[in-house]
PDB file of N, CA and C in Angstrom:
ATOM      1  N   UNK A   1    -247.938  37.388 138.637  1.00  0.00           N
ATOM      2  CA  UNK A   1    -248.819  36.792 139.620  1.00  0.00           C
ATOM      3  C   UNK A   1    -248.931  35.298 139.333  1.00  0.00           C
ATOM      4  N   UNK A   2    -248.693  34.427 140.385  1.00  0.00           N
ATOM      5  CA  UNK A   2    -248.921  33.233 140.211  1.00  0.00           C
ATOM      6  C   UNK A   2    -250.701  32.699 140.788  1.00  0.00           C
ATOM      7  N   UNK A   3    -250.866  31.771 139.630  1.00  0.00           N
ATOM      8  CA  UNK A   3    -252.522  31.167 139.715  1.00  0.00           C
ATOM      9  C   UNK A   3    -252.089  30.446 140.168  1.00  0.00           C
ATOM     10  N   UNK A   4    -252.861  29.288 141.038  1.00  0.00           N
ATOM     11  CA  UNK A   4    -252.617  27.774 141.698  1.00  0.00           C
ATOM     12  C   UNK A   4    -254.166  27.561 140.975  1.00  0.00           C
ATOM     13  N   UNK A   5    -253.891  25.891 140.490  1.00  0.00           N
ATOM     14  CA  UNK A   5    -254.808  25.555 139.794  1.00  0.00           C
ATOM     15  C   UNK A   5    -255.423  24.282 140.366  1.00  0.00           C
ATOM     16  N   UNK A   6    -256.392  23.948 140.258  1.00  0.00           N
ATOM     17  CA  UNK A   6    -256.488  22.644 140.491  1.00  0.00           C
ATOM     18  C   UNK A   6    -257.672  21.726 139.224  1.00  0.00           C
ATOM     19  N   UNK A   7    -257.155  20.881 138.644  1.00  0.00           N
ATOM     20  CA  UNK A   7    -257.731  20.537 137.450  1.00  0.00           C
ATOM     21  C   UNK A   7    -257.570  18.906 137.394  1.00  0.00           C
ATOM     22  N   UNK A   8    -258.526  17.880 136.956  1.00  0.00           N
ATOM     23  CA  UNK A   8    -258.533  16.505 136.446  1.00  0.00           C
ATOM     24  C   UNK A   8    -258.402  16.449 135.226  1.00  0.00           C
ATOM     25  N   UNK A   9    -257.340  15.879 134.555  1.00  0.00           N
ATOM     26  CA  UNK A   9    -257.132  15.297 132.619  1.00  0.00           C
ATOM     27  C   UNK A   9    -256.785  14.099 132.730  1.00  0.00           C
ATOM     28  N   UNK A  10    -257.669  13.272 132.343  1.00  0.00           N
ATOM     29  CA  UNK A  10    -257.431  12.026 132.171  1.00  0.00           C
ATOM     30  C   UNK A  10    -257.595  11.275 134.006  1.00  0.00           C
ATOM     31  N   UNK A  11    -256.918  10.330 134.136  1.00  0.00           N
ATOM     32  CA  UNK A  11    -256.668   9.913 135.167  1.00  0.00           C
ATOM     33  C   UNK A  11    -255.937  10.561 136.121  1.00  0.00           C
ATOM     34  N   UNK A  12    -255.235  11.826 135.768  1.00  0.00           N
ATOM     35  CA  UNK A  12    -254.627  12.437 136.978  1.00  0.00           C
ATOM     36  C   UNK A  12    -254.941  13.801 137.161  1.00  0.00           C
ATOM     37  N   UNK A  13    -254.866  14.171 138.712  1.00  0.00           N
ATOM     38  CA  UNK A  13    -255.717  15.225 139.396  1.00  0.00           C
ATOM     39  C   UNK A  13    -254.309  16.374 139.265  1.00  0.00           C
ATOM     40  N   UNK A  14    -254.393  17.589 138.853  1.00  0.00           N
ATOM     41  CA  UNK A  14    -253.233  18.634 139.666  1.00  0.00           C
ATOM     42  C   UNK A  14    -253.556  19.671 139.903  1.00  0.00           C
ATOM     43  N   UNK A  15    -252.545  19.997 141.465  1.00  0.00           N
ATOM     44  CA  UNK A  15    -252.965  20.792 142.028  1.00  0.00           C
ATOM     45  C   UNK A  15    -251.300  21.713 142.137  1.00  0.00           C
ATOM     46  N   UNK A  16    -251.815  22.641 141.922  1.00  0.00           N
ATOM     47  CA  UNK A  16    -250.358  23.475 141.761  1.00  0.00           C
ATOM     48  C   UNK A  16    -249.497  22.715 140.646  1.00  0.00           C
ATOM     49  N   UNK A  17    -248.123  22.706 141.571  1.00  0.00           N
ATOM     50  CA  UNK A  17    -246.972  21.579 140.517  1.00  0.00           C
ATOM     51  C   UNK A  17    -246.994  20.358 141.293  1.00  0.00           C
ATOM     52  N   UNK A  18    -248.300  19.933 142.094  1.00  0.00           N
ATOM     53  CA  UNK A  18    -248.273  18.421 142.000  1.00  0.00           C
ATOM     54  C   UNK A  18    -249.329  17.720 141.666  1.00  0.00           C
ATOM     55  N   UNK A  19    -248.885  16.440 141.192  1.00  0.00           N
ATOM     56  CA  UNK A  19    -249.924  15.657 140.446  1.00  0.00           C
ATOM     57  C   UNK A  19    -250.005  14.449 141.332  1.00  0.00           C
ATOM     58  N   UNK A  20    -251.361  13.756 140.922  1.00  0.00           N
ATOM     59  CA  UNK A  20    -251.857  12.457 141.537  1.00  0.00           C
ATOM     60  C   UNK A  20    -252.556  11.383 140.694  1.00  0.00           C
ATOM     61  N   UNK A  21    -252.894  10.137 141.007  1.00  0.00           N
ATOM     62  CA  UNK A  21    -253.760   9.532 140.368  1.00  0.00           C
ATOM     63  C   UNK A  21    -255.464   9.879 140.669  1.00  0.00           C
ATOM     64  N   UNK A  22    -256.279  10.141 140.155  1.00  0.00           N
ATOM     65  CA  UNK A  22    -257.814   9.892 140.256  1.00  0.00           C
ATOM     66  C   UNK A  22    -258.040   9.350 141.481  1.00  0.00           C
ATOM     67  N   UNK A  23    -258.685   9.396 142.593  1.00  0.00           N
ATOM     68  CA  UNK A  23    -259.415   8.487 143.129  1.00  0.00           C
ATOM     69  C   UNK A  23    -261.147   8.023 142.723  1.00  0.00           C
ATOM     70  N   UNK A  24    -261.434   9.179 142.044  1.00  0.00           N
ATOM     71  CA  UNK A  24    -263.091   8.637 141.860  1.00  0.00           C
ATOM     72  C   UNK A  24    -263.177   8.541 140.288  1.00  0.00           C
ATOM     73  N   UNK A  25    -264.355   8.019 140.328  1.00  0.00           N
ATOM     74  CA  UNK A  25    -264.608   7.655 138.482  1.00  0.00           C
ATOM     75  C   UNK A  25    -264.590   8.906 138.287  1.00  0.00           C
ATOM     76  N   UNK A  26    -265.568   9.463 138.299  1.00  0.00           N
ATOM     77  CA  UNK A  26    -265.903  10.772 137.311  1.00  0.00           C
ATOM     78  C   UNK A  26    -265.168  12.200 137.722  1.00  0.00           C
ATOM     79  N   UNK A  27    -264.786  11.908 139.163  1.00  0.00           N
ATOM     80  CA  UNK A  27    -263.877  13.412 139.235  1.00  0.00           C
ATOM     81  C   UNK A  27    -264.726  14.168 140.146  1.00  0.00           C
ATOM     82  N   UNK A  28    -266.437  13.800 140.315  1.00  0.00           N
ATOM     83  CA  UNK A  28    -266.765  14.049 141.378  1.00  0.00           C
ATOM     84  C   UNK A  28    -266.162  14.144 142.836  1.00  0.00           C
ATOM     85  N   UNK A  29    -266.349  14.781 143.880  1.00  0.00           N
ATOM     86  CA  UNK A  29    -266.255  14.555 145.234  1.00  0.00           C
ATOM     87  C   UNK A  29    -264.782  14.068 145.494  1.00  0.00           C
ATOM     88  N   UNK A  30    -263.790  14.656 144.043  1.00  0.00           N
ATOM     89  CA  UNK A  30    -262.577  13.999 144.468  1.00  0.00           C
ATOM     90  C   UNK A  30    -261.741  15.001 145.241  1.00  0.00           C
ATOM     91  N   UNK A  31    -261.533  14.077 146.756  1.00  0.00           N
ATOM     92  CA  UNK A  31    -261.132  14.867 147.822  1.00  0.00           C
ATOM     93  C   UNK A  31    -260.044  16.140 147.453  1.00  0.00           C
ATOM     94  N   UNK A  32    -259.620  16.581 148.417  1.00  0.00           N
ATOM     95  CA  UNK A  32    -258.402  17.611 148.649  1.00  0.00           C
ATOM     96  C   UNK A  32    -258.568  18.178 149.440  1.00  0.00           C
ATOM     97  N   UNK A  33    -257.557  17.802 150.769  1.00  0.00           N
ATOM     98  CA  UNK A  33    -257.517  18.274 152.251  1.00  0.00           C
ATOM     99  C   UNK A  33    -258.836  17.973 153.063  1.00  0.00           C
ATOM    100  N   UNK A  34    -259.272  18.969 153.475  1.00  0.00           N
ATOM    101  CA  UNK A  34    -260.825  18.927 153.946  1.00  0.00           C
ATOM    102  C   UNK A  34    -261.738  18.919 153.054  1.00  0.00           C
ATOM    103  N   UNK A  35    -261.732  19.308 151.646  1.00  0.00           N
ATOM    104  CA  UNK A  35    -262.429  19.333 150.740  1.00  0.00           C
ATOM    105  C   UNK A  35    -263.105  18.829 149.342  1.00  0.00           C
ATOM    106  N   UNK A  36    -263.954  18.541 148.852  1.00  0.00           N
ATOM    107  CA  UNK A  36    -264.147  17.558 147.469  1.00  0.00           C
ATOM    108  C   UNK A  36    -264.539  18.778 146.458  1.00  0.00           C
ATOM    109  N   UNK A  37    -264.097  18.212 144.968  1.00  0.00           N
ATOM    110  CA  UNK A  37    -264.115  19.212 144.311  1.00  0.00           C
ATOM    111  C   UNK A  37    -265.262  18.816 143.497  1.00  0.00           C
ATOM    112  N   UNK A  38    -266.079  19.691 143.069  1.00  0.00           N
ATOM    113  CA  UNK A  38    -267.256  19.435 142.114  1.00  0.00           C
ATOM    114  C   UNK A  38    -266.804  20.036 140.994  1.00  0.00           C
ATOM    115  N   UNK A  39    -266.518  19.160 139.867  1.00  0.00           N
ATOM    116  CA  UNK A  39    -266.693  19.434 138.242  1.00  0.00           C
ATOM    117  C   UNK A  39    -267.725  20.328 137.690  1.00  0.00           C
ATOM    118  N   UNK A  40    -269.217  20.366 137.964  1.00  0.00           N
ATOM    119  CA  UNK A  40    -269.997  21.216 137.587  1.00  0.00           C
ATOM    120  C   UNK A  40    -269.747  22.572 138.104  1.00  0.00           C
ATOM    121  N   UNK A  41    -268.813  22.732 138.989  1.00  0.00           N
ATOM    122  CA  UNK A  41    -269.441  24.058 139.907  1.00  0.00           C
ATOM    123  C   UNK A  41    -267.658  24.565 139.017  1.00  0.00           C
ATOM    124  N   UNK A  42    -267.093  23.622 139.263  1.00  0.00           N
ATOM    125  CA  UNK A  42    -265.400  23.716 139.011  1.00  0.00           C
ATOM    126  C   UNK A  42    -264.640  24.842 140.384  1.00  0.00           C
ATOM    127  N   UNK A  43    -264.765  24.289 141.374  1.00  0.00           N
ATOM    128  CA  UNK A  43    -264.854  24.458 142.803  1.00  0.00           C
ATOM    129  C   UNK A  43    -265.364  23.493 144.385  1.00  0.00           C
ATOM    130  N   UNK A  44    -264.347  24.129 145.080  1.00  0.00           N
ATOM    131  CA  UNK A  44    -264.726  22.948 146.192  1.00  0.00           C
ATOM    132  C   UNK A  44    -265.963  23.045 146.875  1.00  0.00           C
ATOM    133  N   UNK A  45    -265.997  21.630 148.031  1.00  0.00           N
ATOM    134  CA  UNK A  45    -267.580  21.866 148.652  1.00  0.00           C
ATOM    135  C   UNK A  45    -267.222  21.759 149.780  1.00  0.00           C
ATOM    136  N   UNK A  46    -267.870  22.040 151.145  1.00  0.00           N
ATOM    137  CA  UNK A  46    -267.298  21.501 152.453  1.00  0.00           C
ATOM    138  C   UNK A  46    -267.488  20.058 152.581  1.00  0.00           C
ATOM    139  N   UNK A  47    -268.944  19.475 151.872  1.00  0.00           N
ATOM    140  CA  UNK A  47    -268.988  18.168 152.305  1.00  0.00           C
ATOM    141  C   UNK A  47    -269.288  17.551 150.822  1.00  0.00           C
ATOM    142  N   UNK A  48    -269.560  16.171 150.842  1.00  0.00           N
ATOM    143  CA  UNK A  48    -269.295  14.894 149.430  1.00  0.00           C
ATOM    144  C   UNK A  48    -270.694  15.723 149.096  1.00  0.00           C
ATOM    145  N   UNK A  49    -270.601  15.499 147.498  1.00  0.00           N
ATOM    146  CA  UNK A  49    -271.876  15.554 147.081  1.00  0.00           C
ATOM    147  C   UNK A  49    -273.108  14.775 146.941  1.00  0.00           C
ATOM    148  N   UNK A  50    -274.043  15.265 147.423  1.00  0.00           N
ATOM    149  CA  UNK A  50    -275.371  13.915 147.231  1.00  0.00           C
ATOM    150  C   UNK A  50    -275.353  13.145 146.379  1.00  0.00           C
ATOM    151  N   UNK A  51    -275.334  13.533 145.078  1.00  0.00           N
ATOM    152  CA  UNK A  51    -275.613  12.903 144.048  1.00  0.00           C
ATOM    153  C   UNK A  51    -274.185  11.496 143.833  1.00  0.00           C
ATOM    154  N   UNK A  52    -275.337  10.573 142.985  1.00  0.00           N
ATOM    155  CA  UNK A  52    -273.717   9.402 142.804  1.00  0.00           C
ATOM    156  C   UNK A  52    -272.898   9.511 141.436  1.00  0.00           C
ATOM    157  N   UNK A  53    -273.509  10.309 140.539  1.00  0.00           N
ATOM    158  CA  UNK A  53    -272.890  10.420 139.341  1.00  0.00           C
ATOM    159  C   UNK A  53    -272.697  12.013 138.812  1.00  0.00           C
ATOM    160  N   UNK A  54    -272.275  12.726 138.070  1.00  0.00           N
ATOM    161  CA  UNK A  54    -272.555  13.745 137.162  1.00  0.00           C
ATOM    162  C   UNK A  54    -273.965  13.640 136.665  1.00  0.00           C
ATOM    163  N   UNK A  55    -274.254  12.506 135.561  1.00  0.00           N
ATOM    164  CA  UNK A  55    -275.316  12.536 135.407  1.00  0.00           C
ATOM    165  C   UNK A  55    -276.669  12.526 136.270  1.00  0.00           C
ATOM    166  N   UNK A  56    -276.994  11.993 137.612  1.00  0.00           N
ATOM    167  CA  UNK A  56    -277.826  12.406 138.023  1.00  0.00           C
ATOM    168  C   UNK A  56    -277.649  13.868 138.525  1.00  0.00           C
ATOM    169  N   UNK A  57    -276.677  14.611 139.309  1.00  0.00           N
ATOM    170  CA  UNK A  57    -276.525  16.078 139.456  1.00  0.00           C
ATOM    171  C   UNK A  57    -276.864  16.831 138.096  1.00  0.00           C
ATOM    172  N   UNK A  58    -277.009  16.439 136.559  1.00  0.00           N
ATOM    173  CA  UNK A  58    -277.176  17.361 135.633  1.00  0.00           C
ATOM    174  C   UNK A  58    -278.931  16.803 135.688  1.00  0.00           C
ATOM    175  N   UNK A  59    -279.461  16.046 135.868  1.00  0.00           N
ATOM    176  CA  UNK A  59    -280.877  15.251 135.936  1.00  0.00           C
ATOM    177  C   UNK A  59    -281.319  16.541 137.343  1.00  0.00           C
ATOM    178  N   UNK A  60    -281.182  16.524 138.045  1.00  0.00           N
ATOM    179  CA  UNK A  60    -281.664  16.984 139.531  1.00  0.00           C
ATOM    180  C   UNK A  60    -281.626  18.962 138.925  1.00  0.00           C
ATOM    181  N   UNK A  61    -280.783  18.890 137.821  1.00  0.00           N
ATOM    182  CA  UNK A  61    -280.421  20.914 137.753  1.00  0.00           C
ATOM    183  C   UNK A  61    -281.495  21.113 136.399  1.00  0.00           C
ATOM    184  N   UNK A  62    -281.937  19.986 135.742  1.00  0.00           N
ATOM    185  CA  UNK A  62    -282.450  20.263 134.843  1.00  0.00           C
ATOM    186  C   UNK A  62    -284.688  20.200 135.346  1.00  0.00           C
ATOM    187  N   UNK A  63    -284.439  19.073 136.110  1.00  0.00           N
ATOM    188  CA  UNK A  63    -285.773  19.266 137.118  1.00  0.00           C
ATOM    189  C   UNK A  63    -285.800  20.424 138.089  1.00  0.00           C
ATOM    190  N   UNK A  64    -285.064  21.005 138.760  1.00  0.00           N
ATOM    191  CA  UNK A  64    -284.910  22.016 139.679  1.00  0.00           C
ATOM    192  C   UNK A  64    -285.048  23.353 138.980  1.00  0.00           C
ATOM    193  N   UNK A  65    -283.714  23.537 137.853  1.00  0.00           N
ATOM    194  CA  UNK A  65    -283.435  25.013 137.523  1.00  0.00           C
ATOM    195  C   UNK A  65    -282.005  25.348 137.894  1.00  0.00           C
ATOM    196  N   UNK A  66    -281.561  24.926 139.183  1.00  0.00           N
ATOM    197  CA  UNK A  66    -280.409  25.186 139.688  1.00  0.00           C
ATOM    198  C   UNK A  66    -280.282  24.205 140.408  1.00  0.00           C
ATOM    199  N   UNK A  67    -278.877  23.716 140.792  1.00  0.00           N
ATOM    200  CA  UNK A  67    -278.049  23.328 142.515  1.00  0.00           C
ATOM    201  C   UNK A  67    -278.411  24.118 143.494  1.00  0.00           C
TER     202      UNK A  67
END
């Protein structure tokens, strides 16, 4: 069975057997197709995430409880 992966190391994004450069600092909201991928969730979203950093999204889960 083949997995398709999609993962950020370092400056480059891959998805299956292709690779890219980064577009965002932290790896947040970094697009793909219709979709941005969230690092915390390690999964896509339909739309950008509110937050502008990781660190405020881990600030907002630690006041909340959850996303």
């Amino acid at each position: 069975m083949l997995l398709w992966r999609f993962s950020i190391q370092g400056n480059t994004v891959s998805h299956g057997n292709k690779k890219r450069r980064k577009l965002t600092g932290k790896g947040c909201n970094e697009p793909f197709k219709s979709r941005f991928w969230c690092p915390k969730r390690q999964w896509f979203r339909k739309e950008m995430c509110p937050f502008v950093n990781r660190n405020e999204c881990e600030s907002f889960e630690q006041m909340c409880g959850c996303l």
